[in-house]
C-alpha atoms as a PDB file:
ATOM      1  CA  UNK A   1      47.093  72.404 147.584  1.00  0.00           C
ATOM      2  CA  UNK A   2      48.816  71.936 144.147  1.00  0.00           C
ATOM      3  CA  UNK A   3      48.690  68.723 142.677  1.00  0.00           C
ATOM      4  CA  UNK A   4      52.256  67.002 141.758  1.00  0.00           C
ATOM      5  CA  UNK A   5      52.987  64.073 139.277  1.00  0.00           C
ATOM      6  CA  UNK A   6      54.588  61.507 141.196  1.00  0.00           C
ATOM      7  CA  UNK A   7      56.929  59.712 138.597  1.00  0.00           C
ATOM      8  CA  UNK A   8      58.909  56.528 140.254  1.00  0.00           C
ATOM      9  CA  UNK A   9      61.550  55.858 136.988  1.00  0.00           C
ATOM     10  CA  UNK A  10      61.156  51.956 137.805  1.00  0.00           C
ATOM     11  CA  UNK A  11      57.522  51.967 137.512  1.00  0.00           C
ATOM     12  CA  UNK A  12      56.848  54.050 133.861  1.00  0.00           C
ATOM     13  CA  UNK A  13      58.307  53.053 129.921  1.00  0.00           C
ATOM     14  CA  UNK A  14      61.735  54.427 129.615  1.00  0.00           C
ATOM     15  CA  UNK A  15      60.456  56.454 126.491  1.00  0.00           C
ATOM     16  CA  UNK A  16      57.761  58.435 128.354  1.00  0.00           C
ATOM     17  CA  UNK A  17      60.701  58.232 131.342  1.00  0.00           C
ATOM     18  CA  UNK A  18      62.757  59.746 128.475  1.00  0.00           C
ATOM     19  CA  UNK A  19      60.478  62.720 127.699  1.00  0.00           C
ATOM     20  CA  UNK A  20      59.982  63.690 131.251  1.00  0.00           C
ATOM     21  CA  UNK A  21      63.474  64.545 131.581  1.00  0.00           C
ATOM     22  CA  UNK A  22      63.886  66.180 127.997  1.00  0.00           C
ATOM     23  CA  UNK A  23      61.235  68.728 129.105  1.00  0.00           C
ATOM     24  CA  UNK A  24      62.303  69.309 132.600  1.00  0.00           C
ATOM     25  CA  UNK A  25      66.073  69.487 132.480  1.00  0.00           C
ATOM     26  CA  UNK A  26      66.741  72.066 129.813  1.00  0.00           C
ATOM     27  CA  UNK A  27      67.351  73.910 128.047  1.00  0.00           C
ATOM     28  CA  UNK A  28      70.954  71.725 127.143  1.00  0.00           C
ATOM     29  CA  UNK A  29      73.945  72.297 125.151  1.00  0.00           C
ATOM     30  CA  UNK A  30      74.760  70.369 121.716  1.00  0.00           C
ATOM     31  CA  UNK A  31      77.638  68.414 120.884  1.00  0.00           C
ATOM     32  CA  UNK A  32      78.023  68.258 117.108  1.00  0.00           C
ATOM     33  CA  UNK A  33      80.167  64.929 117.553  1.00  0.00           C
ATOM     34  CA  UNK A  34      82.928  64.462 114.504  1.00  0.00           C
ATOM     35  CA  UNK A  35      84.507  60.561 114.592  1.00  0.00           C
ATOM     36  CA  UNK A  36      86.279  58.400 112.162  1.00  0.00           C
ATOM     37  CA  UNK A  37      85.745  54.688 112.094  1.00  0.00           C
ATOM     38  CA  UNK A  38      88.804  52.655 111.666  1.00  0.00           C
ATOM     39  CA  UNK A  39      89.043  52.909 108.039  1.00  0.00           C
ATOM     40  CA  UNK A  40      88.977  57.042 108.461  1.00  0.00           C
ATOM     41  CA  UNK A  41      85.021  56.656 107.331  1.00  0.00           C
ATOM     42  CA  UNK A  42      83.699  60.300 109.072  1.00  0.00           C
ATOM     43  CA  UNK A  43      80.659  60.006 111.075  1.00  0.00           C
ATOM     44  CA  UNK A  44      79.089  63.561 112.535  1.00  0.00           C
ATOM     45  CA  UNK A  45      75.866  63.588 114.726  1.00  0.00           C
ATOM     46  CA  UNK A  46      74.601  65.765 117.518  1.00  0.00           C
ATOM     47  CA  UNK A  47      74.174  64.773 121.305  1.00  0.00           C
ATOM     48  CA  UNK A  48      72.375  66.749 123.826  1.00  0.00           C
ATOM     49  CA  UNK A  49      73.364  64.708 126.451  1.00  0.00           C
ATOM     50  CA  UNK A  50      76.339  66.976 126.877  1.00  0.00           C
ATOM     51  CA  UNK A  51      78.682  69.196 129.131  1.00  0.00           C
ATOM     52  CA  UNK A  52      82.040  70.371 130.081  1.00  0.00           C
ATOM     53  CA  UNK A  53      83.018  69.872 133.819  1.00  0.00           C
ATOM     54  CA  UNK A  54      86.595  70.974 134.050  1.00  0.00           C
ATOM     55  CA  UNK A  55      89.597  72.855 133.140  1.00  0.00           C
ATOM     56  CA  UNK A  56      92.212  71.098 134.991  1.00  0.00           C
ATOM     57  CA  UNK A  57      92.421  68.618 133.366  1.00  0.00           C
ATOM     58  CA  UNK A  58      89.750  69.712 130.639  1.00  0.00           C
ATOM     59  CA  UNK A  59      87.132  67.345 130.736  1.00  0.00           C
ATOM     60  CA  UNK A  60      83.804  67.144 128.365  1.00  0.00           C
ATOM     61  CA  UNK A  61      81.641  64.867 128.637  1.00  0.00           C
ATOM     62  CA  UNK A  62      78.903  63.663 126.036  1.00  0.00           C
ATOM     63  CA  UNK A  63      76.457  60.571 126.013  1.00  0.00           C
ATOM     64  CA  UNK A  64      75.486  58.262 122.883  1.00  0.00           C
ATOM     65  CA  UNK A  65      73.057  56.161 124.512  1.00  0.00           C
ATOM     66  CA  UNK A  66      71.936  52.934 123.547  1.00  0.00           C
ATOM     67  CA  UNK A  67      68.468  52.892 121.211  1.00  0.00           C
ATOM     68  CA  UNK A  68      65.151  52.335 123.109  1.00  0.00           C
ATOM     69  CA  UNK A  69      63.602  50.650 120.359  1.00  0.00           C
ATOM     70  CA  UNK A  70      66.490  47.565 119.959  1.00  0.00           C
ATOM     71  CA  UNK A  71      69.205  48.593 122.376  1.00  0.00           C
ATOM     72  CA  UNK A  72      71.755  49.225 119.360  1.00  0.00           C
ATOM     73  CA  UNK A  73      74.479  51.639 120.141  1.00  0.00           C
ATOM     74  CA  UNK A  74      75.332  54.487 117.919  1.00  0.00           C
ATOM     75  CA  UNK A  75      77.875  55.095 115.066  1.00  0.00           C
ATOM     76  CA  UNK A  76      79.725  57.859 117.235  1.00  0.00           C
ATOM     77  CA  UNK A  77      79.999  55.289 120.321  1.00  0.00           C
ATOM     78  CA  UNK A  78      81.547  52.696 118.068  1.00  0.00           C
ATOM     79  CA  UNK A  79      83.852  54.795 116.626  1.00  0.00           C
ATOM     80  CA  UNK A  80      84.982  56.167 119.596  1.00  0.00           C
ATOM     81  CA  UNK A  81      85.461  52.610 120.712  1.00  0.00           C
ATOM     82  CA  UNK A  82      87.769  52.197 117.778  1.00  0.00           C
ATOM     83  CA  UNK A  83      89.374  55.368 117.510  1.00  0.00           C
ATOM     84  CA  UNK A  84      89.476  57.228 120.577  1.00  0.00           C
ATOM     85  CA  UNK A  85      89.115  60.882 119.196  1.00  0.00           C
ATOM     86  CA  UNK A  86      86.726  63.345 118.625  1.00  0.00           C
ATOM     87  CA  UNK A  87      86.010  67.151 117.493  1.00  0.00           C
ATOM     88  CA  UNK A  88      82.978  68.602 119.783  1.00  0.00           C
ATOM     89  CA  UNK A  89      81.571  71.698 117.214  1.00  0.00           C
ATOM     90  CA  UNK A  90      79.155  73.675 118.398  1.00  0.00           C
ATOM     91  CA  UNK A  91      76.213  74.424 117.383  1.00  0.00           C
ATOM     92  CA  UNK A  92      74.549  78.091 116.666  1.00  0.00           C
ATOM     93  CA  UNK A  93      71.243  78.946 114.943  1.00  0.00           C
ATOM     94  CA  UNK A  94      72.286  79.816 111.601  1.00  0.00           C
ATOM     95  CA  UNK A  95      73.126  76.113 111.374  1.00  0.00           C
ATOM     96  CA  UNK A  96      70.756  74.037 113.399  1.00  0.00           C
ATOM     97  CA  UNK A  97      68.384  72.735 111.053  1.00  0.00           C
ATOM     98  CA  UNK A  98      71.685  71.234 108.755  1.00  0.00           C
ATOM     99  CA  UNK A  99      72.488  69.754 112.734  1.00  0.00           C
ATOM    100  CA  UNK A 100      68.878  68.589 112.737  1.00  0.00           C
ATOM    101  CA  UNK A 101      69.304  66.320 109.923  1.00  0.00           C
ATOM    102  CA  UNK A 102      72.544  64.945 110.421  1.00  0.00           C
ATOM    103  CA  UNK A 103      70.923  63.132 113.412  1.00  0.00           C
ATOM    104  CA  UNK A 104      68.889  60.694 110.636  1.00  0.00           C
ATOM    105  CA  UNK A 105      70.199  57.424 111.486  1.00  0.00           C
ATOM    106  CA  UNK A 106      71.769  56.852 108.000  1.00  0.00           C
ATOM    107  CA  UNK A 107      73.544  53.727 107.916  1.00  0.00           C
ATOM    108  CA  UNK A 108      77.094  53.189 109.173  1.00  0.00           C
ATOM    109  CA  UNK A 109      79.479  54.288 106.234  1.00  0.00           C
ATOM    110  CA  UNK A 110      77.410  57.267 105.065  1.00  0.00           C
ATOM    111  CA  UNK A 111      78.708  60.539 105.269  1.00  0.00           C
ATOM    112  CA  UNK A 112      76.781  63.108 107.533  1.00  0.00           C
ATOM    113  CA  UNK A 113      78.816  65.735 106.569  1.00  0.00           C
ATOM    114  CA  UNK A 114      77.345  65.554 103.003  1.00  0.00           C
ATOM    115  CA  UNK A 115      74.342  64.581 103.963  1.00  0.00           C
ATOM    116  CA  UNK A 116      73.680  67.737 106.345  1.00  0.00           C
ATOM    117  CA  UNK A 117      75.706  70.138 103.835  1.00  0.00           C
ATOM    118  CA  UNK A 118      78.947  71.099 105.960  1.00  0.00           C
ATOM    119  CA  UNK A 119      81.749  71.473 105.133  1.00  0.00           C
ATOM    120  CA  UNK A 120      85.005  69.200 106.287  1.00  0.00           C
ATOM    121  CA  UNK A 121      88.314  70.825 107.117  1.00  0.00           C
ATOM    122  CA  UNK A 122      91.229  68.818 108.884  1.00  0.00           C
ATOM    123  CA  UNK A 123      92.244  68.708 112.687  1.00  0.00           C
ATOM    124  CA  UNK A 124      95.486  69.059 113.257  1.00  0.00           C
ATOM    125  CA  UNK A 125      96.156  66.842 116.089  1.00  0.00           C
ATOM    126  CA  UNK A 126      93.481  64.130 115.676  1.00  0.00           C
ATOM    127  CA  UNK A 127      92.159  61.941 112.530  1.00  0.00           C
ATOM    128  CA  UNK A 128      88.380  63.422 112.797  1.00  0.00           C
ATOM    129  CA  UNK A 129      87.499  66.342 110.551  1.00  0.00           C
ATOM    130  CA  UNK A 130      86.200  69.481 111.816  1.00  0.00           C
ATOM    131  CA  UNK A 131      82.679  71.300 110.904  1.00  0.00           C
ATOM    132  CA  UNK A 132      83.757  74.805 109.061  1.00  0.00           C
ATOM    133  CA  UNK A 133      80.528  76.490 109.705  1.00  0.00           C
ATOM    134  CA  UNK A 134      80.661  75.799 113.571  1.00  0.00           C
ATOM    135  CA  UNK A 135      82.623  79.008 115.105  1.00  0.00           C
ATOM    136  CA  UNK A 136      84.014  76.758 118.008  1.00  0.00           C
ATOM    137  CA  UNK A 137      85.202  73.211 117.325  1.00  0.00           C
ATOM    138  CA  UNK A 138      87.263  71.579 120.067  1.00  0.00           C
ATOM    139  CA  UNK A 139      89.586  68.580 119.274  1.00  0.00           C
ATOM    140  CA  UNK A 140      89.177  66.270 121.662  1.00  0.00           C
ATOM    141  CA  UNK A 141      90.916  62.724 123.009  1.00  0.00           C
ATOM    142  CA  UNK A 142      88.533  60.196 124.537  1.00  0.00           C
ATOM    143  CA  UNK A 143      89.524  59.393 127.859  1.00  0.00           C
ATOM    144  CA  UNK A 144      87.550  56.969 128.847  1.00  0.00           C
ATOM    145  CA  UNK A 145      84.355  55.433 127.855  1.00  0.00           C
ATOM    146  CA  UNK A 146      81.699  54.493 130.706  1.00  0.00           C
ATOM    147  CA  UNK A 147      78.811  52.207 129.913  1.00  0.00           C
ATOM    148  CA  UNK A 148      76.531  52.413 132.334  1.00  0.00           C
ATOM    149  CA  UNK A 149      73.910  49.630 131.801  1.00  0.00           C
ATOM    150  CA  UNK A 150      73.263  47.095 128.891  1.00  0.00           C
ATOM    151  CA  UNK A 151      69.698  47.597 127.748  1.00  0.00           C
ATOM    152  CA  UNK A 152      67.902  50.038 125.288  1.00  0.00           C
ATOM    153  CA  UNK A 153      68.380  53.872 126.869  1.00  0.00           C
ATOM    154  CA  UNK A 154      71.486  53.300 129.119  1.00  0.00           C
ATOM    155  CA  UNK A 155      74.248  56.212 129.033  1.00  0.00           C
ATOM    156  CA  UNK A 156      77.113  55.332 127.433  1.00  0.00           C
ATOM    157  CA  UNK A 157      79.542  58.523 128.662  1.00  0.00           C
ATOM    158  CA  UNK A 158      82.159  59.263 126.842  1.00  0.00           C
ATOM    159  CA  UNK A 159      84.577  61.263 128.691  1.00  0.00           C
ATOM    160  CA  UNK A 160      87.006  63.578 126.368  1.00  0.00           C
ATOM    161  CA  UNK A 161      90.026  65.566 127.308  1.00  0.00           C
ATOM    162  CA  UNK A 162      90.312  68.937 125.026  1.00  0.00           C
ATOM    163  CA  UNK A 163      93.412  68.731 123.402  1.00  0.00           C
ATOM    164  CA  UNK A 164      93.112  72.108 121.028  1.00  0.00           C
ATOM    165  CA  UNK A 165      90.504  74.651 120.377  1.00  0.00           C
ATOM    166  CA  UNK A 166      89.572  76.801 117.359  1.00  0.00           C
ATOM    167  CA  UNK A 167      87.446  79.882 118.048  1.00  0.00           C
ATOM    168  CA  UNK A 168      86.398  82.239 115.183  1.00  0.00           C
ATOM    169  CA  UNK A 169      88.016  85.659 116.006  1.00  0.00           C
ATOM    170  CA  UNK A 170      84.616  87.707 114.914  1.00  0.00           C
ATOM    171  CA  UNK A 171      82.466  86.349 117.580  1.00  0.00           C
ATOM    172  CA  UNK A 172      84.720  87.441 120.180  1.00  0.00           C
ATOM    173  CA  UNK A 173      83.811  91.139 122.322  1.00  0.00           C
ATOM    174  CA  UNK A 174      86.420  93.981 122.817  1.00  0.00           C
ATOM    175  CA  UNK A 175      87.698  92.147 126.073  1.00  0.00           C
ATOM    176  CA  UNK A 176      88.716  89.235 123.826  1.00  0.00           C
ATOM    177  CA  UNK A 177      86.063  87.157 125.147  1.00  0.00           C
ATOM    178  CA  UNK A 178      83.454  85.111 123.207  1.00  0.00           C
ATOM    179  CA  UNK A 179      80.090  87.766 122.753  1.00  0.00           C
ATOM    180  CA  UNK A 180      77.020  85.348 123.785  1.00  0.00           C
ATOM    181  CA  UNK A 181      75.095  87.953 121.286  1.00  0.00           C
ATOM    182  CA  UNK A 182      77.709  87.130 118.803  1.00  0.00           C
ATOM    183  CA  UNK A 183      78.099  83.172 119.037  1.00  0.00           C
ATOM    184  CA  UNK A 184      74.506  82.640 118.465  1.00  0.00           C
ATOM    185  CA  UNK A 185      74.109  79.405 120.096  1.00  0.00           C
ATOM    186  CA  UNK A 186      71.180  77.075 120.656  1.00  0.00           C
ATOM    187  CA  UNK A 187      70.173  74.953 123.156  1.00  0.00           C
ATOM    188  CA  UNK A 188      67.585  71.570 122.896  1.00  0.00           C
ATOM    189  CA  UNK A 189      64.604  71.332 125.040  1.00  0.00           C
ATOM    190  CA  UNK A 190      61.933  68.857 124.826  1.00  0.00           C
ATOM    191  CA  UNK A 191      60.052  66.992 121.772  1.00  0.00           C
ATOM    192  CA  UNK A 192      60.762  69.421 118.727  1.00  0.00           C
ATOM    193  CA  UNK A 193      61.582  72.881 120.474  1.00  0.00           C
ATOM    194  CA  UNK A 194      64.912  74.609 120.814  1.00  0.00           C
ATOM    195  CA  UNK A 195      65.834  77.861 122.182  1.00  0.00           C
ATOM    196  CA  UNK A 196      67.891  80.962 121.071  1.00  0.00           C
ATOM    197  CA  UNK A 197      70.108  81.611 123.621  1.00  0.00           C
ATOM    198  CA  UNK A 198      71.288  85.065 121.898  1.00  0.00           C
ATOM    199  CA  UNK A 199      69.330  88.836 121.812  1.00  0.00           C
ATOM    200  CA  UNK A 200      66.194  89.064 124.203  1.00  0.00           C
ATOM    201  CA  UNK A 201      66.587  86.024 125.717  1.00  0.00           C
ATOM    202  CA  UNK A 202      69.730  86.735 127.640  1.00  0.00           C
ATOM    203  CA  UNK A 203      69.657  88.198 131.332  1.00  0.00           C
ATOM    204  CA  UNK A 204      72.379  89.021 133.595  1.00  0.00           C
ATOM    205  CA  UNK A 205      72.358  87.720 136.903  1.00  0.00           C
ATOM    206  CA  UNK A 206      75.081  89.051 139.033  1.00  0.00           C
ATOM    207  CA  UNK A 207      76.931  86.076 140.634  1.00  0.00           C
ATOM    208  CA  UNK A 208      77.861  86.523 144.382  1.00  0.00           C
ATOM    209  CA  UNK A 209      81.681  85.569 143.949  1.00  0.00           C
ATOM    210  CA  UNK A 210      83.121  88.995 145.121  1.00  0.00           C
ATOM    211  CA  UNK A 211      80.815  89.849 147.745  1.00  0.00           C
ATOM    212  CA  UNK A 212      78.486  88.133 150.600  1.00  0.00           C
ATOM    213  CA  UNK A 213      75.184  88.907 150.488  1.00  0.00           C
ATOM    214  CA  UNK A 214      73.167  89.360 153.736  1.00  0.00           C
ATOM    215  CA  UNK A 215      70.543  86.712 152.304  1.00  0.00           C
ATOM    216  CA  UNK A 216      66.787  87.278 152.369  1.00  0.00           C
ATOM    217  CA  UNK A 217      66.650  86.011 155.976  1.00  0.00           C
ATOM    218  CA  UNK A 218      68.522  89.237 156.994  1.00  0.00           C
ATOM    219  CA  UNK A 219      65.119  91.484 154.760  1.00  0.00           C
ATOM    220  CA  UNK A 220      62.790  92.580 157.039  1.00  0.00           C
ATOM    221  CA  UNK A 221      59.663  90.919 157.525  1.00  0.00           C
ATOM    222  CA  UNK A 222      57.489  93.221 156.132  1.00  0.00           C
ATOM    223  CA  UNK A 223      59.865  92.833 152.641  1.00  0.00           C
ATOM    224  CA  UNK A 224      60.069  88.931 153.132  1.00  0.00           C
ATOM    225  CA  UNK A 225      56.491  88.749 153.248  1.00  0.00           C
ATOM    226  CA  UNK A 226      55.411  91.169 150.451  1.00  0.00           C
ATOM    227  CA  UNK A 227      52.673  90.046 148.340  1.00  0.00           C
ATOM    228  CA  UNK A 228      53.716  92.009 145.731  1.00  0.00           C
ATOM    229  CA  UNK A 229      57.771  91.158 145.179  1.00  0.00           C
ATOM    230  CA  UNK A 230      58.725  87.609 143.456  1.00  0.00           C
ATOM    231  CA  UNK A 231      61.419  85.390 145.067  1.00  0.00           C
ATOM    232  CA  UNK A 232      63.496  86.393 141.800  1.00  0.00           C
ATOM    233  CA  UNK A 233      63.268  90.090 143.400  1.00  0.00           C
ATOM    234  CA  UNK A 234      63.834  88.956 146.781  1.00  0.00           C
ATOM    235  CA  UNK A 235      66.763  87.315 145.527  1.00  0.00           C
ATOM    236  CA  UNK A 236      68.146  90.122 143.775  1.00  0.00           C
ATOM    237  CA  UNK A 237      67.706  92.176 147.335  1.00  0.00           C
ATOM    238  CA  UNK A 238      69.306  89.600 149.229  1.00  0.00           C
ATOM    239  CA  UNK A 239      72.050  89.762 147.752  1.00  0.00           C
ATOM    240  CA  UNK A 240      73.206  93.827 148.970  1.00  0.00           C
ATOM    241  CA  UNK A 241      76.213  93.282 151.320  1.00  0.00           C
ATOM    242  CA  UNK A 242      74.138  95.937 153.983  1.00  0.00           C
ATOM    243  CA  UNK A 243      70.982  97.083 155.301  1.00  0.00           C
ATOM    244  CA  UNK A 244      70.401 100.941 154.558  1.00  0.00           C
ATOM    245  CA  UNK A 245      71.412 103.180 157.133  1.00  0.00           C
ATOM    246  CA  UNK A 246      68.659 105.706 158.437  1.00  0.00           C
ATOM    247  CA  UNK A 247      70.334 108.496 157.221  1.00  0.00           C
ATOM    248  CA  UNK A 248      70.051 107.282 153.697  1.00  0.00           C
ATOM    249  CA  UNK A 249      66.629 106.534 154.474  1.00  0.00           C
ATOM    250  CA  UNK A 250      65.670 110.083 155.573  1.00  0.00           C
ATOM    251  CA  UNK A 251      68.157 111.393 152.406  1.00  0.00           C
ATOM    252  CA  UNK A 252      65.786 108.622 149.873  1.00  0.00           C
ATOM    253  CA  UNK A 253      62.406 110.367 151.633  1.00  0.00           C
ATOM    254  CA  UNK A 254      63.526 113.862 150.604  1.00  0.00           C
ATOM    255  CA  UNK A 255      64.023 113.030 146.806  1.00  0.00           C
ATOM    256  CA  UNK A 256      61.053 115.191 145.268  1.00  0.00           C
ATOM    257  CA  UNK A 257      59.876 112.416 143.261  1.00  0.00           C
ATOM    258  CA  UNK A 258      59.808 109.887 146.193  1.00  0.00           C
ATOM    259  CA  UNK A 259      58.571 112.772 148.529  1.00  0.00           C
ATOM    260  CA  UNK A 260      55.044 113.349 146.170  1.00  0.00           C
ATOM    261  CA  UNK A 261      54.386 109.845 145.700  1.00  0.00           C
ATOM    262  CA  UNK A 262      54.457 109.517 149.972  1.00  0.00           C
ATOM    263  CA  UNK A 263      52.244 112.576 149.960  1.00  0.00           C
ATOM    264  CA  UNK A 264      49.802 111.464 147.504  1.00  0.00           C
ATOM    265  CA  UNK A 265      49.696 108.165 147.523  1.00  0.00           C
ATOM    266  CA  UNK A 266      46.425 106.296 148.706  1.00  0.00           C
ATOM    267  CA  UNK A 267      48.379 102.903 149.092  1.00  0.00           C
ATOM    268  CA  UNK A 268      51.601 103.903 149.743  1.00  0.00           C
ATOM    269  CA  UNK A 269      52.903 100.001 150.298  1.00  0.00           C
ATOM    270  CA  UNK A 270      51.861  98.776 146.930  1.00  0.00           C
ATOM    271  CA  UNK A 271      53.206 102.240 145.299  1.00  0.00           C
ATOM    272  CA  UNK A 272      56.280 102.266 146.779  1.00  0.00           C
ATOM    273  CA  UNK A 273      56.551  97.959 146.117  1.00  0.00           C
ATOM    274  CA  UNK A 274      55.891  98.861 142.744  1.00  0.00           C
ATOM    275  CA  UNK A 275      58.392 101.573 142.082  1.00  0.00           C
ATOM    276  CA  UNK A 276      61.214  99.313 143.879  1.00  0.00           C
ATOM    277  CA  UNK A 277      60.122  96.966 141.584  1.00  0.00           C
ATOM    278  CA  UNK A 278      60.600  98.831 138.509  1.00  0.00           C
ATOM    279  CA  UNK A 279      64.111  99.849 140.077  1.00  0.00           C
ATOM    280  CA  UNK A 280      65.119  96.454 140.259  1.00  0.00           C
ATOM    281  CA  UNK A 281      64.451  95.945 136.970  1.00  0.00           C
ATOM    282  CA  UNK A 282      67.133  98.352 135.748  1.00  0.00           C
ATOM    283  CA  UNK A 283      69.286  96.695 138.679  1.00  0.00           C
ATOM    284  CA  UNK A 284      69.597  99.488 141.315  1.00  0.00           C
ATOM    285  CA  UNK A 285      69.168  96.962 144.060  1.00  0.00           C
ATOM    286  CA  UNK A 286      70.457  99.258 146.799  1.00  0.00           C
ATOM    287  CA  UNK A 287      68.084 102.050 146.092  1.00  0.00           C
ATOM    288  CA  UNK A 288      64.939  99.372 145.845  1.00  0.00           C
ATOM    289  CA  UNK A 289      65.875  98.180 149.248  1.00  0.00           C
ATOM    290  CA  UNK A 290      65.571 101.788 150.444  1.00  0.00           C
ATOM    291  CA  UNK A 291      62.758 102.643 148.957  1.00  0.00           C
ATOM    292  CA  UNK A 292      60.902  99.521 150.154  1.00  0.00           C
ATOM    293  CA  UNK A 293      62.331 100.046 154.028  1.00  0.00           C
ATOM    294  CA  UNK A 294      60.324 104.342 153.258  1.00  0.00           C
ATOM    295  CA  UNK A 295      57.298 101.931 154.399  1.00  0.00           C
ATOM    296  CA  UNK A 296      57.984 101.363 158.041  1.00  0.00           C
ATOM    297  CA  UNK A 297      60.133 104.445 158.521  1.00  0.00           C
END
């Protein structure tokens, strides 16, 4: 029986509380946060406490949260506080160690953007600058602001409406989309790490928006209970809109390359597992399925 770390939030530090969820819930978008006191001093730090949730109205959400170690809230959150606008940048990997150290906790009035070597270029619907070497900056209005507790660690959300974004026209694809291989973002994980989320580290999963699936309840047993196929793989087979027919069956069984390996083979369940798995891999679903319903026909 596998062991499992029981963790009641009430019951450990909030710093070690803290960690836990850094390492578990990842990896997580950056917001490279651009605010303006009251005086037009410019403050710029990232927050990986950070997502958007809507379109209608656009809504973006990121989280300053109160210090652990004396419950002091953050330059961004106070500026926010006094000037209700922000420019969300985002952050890619030719740029994240620059992002890195802009999150020193320099002292209020200090200027991040000189600090972290970026560059400043003007908004032009709201006082805070914008970071040139980010490819997608988003002006933003603050909304609201939602404290959620007064001691060290509690969220302080700060809920922004999108009022105008700039996208850089050469990370966009042919379809006028932004290219994920192009953007070159990052995303935070636990104690130092980050991720590339660009070249082998992106896979496709097809989403099941257009079509229904017949689920992995609908596999047959023998499939559902293979030692050999992950729940990944099961997934992927799940999600076919229909069973193979037998005629496609008997037409799979005649391909020469399928016929030998039935012939020849010595374990013709882990072969055939095997081979569907290495079809999956190059996403023919359909003709996995088949192959893996050859073992009971």
């Amino acid at each position: 029986m596998e062991f499992m770390l029981r963790i009641v939030p009430d019951e450990i530090p909030h710093t070690k509380l803290h960690h836990y969820l850094l390492g578990s819930i990842a990896p997580r978008p950056i917001a490279f946060a651009s605010t303006v006191d009251a005086q037009g001093n410019p403050n710029l730090s990232p927050f990986s406490f950070f997502n958007v949730f809507g379109v209608n109205p656009t809504t973006l959400i990121f989280s300053p949260s109160r210090r652990g170690r004396d419950n002091s809230t953050k330059n961004t959150m106070e500026n926010v506080i006094e000037v209700p606008e922000v420019v969300i940048n985002v952050v890619t990997y030719d740029m994240v160690n620059q992002v890195s150290l802009a999150s020193t906790e320099y002292p209020a009035g200090v200027d991040e953007f000189l600090k972290a070597g970026f560059s400043k270029i003007p908004s032009e619907l709201i006082r805070p600058f914008r970071v040139k070497e980010s490819p997608v900056q988003l002006e933003c209005r603050v909304r609201d602001v939602i404290e959620t507790g007064s001691g060290g660690g509690a969220a302080n959300l700060i809920v922004c409406e999108i009022l105008l974004m700039h996208i850089q026209e050469d990370i966009l694809g042919d379809d006028g989309m932004i290219d994920q291989h192009k953007i070159r973002l990052v995303g935070r994980l636990g104690k130092d790490y980050y991720v590339r989320a660009f070249g082998d580290a992106l896979f496709e999963v097809e989403k099941p928006l257009q079509k229904i699936g017949i689920g992995i309840d609908a596999l047959p047993g023998y499939i559902r209970n293979s030692r050999i196929l992950t729940g990944n793989e099961l997934g992927q087979l799940g999600n076919v809109e229909c069973l193979p027919g037998e005629e496609e069956l008997k037409a799979m069984r005649e391909n020469p390359e399928i016929k030998e390996l039935i012939e020849t083979s010595c374990d013709l369940v882990s072969d055939l597992s095997r081979l569907a798995v290495r079809y999956l891999e190059t996403g023919h679903t359909y003709e996995a399925l088949k192959l893996l319903m050859l073992i009971n026909l």
